[in-house]
N, C-alpha and C. Protein backbone atom coordinates (compact mmCIF):
# COMPACT_ATOMS: atom_id res chain seq x y z
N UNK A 1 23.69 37.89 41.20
CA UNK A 1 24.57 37.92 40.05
C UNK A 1 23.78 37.75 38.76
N UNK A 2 22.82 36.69 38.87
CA UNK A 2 21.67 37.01 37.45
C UNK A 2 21.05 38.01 37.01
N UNK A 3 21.10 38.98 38.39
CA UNK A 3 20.32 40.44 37.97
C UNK A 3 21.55 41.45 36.89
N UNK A 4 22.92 41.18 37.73
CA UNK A 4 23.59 41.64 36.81
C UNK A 4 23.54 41.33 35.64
N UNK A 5 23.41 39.92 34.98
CA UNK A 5 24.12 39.37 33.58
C UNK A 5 22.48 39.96 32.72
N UNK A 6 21.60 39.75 33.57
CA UNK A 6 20.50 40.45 32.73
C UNK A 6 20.28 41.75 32.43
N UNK A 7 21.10 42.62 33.13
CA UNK A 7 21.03 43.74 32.94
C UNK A 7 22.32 44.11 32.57
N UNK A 8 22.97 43.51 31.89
CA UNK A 8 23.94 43.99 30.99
C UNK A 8 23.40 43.85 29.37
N UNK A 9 23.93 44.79 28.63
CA UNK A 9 22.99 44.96 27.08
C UNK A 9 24.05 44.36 26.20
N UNK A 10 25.39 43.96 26.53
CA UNK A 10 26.37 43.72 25.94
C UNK A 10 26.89 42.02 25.98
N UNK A 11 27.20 41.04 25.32
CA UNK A 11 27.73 39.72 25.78
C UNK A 11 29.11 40.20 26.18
N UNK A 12 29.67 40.82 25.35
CA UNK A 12 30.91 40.98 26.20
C UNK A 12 31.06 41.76 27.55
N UNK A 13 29.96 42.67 27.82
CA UNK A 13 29.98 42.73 29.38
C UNK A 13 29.35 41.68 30.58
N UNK A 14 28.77 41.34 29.76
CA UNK A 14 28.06 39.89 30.34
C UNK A 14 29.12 38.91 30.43
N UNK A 15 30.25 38.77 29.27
CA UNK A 15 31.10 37.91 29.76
C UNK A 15 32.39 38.46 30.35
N UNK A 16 32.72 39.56 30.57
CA UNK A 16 34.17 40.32 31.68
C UNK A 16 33.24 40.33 32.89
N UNK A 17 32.15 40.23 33.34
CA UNK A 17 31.24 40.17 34.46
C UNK A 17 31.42 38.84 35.17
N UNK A 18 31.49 37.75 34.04
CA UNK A 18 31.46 36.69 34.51
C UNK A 18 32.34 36.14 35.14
N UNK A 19 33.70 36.39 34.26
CA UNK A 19 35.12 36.30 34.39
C UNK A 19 35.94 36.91 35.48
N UNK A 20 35.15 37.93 35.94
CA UNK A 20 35.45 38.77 37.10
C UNK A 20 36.15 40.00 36.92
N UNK A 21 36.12 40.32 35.75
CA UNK A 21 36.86 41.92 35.44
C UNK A 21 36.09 42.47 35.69
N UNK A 22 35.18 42.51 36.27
CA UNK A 22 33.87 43.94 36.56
C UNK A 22 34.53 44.41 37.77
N UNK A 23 35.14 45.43 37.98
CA UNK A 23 35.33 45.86 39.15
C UNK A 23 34.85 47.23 39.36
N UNK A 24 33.93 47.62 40.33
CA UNK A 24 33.11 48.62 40.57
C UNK A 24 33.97 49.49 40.94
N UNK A 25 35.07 49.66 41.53
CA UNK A 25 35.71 50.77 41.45
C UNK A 25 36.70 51.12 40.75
N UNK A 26 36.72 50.41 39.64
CA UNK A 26 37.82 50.58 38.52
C UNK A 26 36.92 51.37 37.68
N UNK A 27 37.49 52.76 37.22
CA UNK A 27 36.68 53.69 36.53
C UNK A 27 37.31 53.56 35.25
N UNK A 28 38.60 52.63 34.79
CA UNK A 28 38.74 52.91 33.82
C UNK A 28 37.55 51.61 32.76
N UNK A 29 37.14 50.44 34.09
CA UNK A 29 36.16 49.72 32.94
C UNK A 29 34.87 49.94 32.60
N UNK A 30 34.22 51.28 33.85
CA UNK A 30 32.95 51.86 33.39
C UNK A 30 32.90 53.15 31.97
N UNK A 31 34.42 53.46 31.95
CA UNK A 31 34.81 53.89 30.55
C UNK A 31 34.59 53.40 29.09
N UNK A 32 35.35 52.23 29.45
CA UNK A 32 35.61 51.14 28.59
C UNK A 32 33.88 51.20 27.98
N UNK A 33 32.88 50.45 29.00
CA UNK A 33 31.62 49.50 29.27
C UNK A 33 30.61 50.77 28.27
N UNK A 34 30.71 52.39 29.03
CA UNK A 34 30.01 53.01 27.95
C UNK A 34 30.37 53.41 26.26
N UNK A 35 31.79 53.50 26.34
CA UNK A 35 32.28 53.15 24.97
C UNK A 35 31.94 52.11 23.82
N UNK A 36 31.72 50.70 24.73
CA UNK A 36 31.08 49.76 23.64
C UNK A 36 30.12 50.29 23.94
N UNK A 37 28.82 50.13 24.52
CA UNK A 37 27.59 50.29 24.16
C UNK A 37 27.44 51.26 23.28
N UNK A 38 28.11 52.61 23.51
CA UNK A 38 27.71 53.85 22.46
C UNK A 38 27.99 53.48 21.42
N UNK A 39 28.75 53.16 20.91
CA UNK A 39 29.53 52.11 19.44
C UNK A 39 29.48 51.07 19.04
N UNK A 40 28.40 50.75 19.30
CA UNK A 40 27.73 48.95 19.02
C UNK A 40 27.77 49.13 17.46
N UNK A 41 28.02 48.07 16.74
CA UNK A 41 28.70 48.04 15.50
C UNK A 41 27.52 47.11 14.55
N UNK A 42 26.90 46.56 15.74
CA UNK A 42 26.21 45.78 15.07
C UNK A 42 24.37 46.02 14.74
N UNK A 43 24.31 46.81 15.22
CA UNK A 43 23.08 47.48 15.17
C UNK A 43 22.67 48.01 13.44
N UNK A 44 23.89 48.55 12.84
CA UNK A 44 23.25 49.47 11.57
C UNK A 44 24.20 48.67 10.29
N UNK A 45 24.19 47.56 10.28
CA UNK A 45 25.18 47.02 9.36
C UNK A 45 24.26 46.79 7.74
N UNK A 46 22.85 46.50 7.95
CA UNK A 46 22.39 46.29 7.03
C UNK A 46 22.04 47.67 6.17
N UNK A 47 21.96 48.67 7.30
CA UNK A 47 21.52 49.77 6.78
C UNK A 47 22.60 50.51 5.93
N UNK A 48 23.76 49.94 6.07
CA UNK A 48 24.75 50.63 5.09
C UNK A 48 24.82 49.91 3.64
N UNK A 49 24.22 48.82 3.53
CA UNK A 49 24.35 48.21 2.33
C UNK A 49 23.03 49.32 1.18
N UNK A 50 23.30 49.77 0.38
CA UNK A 50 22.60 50.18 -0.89
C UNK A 50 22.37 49.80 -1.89
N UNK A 51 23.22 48.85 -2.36
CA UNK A 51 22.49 48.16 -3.79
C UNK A 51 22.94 47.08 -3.64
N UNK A 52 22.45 45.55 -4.44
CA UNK A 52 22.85 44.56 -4.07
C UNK A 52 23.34 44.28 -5.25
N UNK A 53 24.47 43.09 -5.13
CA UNK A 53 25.59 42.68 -6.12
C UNK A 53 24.82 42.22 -7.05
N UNK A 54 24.98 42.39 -8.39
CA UNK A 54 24.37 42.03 -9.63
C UNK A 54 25.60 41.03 -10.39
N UNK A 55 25.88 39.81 -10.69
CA UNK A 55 26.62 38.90 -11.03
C UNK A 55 26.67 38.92 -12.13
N UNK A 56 27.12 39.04 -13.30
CA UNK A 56 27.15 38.52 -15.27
C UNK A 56 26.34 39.74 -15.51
N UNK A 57 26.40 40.77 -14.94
CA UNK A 57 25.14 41.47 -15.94
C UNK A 57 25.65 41.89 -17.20
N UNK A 58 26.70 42.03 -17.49
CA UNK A 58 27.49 42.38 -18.59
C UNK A 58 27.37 41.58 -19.23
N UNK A 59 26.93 40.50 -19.68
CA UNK A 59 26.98 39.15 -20.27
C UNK A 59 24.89 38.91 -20.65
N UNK A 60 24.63 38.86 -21.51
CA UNK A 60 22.68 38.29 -21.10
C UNK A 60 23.29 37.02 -21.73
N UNK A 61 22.31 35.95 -21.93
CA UNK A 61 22.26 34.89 -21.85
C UNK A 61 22.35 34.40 -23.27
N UNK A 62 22.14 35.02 -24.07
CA UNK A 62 22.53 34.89 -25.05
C UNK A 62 23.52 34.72 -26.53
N UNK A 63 24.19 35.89 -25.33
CA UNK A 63 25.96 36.27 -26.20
C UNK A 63 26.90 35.51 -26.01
N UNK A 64 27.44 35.15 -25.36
CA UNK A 64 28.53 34.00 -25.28
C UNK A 64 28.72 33.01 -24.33
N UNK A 65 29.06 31.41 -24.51
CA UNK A 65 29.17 30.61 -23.11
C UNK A 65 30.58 30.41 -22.90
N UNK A 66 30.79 29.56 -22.38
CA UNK A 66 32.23 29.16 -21.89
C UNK A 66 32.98 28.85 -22.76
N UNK A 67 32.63 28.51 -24.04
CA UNK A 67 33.26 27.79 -25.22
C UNK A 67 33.56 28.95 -26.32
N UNK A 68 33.00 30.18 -26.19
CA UNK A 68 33.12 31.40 -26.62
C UNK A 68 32.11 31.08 -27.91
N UNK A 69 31.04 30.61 -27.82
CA UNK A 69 29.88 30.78 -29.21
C UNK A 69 28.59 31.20 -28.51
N UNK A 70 28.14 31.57 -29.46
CA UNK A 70 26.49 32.26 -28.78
C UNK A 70 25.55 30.85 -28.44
N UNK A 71 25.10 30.99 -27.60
CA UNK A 71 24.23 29.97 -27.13
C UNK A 71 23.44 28.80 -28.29
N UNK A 72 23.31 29.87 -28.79
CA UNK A 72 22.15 29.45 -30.40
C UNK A 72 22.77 28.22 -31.30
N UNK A 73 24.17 28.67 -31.31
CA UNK A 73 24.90 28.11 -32.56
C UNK A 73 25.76 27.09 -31.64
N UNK A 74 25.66 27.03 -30.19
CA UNK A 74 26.20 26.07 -29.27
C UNK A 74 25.22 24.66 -29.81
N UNK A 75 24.55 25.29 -29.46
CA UNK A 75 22.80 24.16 -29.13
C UNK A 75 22.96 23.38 -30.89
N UNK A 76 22.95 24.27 -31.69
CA UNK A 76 23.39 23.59 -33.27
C UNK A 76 24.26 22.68 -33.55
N UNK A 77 25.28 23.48 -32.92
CA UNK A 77 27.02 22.44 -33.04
C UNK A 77 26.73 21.05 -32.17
N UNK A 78 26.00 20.98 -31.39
CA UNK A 78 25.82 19.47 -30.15
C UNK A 78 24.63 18.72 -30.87
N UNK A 79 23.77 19.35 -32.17
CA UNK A 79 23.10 18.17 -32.49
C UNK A 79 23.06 18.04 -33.63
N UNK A 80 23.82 19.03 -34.53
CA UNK A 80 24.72 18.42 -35.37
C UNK A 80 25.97 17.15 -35.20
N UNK A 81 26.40 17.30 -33.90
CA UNK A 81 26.98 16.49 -33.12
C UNK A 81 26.39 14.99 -32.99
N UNK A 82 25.59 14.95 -32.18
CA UNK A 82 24.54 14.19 -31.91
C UNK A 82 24.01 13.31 -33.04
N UNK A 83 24.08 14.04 -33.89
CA UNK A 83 22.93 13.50 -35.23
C UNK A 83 24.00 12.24 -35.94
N UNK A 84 25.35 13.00 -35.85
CA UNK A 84 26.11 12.22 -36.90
C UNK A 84 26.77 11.34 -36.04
N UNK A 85 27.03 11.18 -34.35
CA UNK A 85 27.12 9.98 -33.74
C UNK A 85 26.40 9.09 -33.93
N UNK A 86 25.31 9.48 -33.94
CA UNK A 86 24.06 8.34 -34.12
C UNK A 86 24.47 7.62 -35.24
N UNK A 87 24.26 8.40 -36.42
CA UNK A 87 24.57 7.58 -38.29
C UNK A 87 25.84 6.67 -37.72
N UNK A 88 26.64 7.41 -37.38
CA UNK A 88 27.59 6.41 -37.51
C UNK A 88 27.99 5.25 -37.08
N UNK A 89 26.71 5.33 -35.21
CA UNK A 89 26.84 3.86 -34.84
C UNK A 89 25.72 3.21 -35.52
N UNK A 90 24.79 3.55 -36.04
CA UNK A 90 23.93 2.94 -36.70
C UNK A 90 24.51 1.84 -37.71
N UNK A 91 25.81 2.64 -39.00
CA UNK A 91 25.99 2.07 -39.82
C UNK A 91 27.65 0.77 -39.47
N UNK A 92 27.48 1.03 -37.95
CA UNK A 92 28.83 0.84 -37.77
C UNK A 92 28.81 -1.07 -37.08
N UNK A 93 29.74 -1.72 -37.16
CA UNK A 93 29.68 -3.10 -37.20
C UNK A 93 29.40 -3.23 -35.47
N UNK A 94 29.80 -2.34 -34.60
CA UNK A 94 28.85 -2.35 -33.17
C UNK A 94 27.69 -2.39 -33.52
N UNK A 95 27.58 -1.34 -33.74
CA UNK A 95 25.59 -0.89 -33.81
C UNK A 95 24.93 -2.26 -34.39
N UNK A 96 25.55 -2.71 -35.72
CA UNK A 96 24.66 -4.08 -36.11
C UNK A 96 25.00 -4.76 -34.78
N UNK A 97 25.69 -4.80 -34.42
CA UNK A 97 25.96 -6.03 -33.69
C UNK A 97 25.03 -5.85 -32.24
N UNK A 98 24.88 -4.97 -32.33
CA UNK A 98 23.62 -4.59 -31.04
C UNK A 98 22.89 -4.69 -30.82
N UNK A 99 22.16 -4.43 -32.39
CA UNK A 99 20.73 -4.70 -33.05
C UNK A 99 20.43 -5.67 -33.21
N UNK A 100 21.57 -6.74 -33.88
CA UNK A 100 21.00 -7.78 -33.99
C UNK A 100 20.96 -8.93 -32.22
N UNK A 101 21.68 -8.37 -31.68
CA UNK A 101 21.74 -9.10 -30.28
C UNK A 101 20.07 -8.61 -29.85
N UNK A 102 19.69 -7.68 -30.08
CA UNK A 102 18.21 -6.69 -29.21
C UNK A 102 17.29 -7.49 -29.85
N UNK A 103 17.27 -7.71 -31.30
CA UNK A 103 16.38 -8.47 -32.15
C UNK A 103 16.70 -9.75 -31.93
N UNK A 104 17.60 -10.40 -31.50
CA UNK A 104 17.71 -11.81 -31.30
C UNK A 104 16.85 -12.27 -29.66
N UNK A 105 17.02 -10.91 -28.80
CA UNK A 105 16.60 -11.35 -27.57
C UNK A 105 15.38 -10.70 -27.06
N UNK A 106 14.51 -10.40 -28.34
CA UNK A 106 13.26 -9.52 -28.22
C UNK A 106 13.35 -8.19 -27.23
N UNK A 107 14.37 -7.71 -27.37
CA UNK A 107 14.28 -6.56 -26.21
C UNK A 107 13.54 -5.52 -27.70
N UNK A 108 12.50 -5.16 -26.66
CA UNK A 108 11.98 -3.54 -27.00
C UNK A 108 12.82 -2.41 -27.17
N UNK A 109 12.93 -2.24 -28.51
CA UNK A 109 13.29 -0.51 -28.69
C UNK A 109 12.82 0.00 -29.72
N UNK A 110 12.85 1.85 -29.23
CA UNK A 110 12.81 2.37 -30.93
C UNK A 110 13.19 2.26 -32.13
N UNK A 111 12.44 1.72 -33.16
CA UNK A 111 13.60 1.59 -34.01
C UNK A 111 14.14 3.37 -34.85
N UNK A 112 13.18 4.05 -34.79
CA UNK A 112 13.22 5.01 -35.39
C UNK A 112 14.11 6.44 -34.48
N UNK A 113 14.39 5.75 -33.52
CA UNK A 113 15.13 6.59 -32.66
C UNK A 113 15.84 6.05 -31.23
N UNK A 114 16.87 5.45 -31.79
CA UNK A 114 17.91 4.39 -30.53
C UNK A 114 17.95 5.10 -29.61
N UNK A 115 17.98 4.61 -28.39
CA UNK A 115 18.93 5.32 -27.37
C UNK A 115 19.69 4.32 -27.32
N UNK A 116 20.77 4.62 -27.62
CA UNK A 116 22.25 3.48 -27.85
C UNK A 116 22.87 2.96 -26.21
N UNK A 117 22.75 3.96 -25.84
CA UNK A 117 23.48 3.22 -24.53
C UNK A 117 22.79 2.93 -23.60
N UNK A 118 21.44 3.23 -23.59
CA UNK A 118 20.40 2.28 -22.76
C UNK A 118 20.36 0.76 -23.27
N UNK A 119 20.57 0.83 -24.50
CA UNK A 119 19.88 -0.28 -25.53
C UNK A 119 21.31 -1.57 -24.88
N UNK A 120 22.62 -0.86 -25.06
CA UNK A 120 23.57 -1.48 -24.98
C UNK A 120 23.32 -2.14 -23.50
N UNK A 121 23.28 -1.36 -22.19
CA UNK A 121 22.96 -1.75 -20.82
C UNK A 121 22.13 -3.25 -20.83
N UNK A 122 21.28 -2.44 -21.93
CA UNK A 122 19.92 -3.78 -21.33
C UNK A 122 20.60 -5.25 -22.59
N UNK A 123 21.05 -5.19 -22.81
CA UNK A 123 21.45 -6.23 -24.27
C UNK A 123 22.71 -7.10 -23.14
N UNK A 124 23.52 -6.23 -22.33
CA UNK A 124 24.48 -6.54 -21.48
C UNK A 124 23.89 -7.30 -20.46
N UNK A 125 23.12 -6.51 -19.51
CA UNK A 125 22.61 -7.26 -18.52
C UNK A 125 21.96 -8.22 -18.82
N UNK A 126 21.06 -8.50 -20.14
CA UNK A 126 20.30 -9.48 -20.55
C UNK A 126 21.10 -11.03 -21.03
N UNK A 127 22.29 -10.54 -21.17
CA UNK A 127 23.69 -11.66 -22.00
C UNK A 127 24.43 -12.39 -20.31
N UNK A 128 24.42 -11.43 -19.44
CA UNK A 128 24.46 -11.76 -17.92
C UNK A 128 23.97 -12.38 -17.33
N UNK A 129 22.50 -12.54 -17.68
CA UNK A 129 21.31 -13.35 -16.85
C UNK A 129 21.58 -14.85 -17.45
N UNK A 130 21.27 -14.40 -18.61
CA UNK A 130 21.21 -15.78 -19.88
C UNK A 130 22.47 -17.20 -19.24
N UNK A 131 23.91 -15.97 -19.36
CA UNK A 131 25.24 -16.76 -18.89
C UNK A 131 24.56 -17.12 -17.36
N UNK A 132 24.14 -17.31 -16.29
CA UNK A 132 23.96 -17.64 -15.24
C UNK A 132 22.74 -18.33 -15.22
N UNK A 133 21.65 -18.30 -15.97
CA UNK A 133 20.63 -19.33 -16.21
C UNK A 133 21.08 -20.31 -17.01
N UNK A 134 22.33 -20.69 -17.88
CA UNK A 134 23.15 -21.40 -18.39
C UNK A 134 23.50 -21.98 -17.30
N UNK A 135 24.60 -21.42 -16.44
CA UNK A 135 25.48 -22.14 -15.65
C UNK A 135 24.27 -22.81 -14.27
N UNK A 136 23.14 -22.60 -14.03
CA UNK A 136 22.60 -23.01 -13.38
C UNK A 136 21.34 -24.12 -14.17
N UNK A 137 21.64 -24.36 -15.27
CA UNK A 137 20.24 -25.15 -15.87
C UNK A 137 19.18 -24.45 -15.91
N UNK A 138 18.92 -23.34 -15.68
CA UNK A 138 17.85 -23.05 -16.16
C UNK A 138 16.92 -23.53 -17.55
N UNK A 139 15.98 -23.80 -17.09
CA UNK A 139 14.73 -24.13 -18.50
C UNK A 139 14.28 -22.64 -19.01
N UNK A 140 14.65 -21.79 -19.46
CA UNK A 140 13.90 -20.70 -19.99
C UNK A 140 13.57 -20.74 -21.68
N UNK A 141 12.31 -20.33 -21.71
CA UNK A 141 12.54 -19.55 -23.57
C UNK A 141 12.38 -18.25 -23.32
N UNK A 142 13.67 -18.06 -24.55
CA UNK A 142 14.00 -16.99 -24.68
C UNK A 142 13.38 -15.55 -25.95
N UNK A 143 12.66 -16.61 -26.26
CA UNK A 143 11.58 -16.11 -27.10
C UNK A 143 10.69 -14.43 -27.03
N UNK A 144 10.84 -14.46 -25.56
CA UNK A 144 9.96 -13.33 -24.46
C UNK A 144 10.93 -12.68 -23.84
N UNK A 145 10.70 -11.32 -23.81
CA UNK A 145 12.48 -10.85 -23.27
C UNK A 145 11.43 -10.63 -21.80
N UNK A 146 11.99 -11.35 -20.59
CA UNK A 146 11.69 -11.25 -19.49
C UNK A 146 12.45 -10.66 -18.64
N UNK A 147 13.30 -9.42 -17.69
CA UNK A 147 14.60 -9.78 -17.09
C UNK A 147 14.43 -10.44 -15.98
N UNK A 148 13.07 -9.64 -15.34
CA UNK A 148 12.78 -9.76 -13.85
C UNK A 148 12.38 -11.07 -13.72
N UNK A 149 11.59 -11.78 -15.12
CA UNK A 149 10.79 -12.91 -14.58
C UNK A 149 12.36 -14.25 -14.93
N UNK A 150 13.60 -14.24 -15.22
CA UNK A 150 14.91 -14.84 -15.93
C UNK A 150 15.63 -14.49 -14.42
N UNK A 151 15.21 -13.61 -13.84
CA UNK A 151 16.40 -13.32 -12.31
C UNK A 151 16.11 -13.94 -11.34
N UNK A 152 14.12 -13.66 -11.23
CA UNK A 152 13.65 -14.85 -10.23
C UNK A 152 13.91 -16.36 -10.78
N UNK A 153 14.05 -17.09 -12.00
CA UNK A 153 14.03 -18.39 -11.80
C UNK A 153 15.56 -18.46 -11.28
N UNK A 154 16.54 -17.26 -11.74
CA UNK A 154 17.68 -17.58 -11.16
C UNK A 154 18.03 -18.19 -9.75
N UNK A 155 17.02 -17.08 -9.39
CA UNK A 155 17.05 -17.15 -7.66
C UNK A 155 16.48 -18.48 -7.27
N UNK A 156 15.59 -18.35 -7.81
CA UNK A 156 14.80 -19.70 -7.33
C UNK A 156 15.96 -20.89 -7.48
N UNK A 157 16.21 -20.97 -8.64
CA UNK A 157 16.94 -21.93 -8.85
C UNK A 157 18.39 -22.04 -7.84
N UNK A 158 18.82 -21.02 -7.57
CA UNK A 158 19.92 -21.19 -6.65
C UNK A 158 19.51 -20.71 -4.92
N UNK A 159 17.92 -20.74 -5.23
CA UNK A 159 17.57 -21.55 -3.37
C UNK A 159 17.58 -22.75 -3.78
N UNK A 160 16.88 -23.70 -4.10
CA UNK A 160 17.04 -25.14 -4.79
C UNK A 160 18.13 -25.76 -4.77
N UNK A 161 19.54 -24.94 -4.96
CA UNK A 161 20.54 -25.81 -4.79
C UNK A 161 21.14 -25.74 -3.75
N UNK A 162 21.20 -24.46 -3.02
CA UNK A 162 21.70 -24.49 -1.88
C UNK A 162 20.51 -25.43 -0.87
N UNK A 163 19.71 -25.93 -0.90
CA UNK A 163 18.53 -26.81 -0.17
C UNK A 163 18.97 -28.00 -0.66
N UNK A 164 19.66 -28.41 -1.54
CA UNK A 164 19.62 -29.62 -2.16
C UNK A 164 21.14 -30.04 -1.81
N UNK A 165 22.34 -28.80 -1.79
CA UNK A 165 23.41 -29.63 -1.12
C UNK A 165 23.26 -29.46 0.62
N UNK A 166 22.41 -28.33 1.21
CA UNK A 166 22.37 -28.76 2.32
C UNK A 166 22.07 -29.71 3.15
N UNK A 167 21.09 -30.52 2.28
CA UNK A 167 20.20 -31.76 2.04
C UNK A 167 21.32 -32.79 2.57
N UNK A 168 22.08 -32.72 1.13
CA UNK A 168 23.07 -33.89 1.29
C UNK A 168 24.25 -33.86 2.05
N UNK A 169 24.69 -32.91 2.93
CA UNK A 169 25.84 -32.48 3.89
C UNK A 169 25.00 -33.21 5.06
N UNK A 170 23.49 -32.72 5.11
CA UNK A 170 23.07 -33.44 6.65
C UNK A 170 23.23 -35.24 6.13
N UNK A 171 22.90 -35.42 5.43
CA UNK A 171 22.35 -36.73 4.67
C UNK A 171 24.24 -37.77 4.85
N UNK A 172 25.10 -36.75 4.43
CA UNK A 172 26.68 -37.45 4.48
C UNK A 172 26.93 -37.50 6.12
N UNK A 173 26.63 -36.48 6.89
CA UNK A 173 26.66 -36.14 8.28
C UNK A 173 26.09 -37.34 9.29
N UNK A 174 24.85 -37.23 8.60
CA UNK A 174 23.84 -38.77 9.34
C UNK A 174 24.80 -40.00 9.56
N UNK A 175 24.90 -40.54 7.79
CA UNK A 175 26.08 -41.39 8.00
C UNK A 175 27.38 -41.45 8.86
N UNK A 176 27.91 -40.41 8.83
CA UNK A 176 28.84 -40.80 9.88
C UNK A 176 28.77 -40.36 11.18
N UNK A 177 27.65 -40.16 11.61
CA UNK A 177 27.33 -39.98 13.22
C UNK A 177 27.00 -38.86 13.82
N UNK A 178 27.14 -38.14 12.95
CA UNK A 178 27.50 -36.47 13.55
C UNK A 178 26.21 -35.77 13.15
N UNK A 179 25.93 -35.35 14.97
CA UNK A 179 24.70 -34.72 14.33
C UNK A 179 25.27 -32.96 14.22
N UNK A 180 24.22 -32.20 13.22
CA UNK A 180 24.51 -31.65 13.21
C UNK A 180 23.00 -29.98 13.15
């Protein structure tokens, strides 16, 4: 039966073979069997393709985007855009108030060219650390904008306490008998 399935050129005669529709004296499926093979469909499919799909060619890259302006005067309008967001948080009672938080906590920036919402991130996360080196005693100066070296004393500091009440849970435990 392997000699058959190998010597069939077709999966689908390979699979009515399998299935048991091959019947050698049924002449209407040695009909059938040379019909597909002569008409295999899949043999010349690429060869009918002639030119390949060209997408936007009507369009170059230049003439219009989605917003219906030429590319050129897009790119203008977003930093004309751009330019006068900036002025305005610059002159605006946020922006001082940003600046002077960045300059109060030595964080590094451009002055000649903000990136505002990086600046804001790090001024945030830096007001985050501070509040939790507060609530834990931390000794820091703040003089030096540190984050990484303000997160480790965090840490440190809150292994220290968790060691220090575990300390005293065994220490209350002792006293009353219980080991633990």
């Amino acid at each position: 039966m392997n000699n058959t399935l190998a010597a069939c050129k077709s999966p689908l005669l390979a699979q009515a073979r399998l299935l048991g529709l091959d019947d050698s004296n049924d002449l209407e499926f040695f009909t059938n069997r040379d019909k597909i093979q002569a008409n295999n469909p899949c043999k010349n499919t690429m060869s009918n393709i002639s030119t390949l799909p060209r997408f936007n060619s009507s369009q170059t890259e230049s003439e219009r985007t989605d917003f219906g302006l030429p590319v050129a005067e897009l790119v203008k309008f977003f930093e004309r855009k751009a330019k006068s967001t900036y002025e305005r948080m610059l002159i605006s009672a946020r922006g001082q108030e940003i600046l002077s938080k960045a300059l109060k906590y030595h964080i590094p920036f451009d002055k000649d060219d903000i990136d505002w919402l990086s600046l804001m991130d790090e001024v945030n996360e830096y007001e985050d650390l501070i509040e939790k080196s507060d609530d834990l005693n931390v000794d820091w100066d703040y003089s030096l904008y540190d984050p990484v070296g303000l997160e480790q004393e965090i840490k440190s500091s809150q292994r220290e306490a968790y060691i220090e009440r575990d300390e005293l849970y065994s220490a209350f435990y002792a006293t009353r008998g219980v080991e633990v």
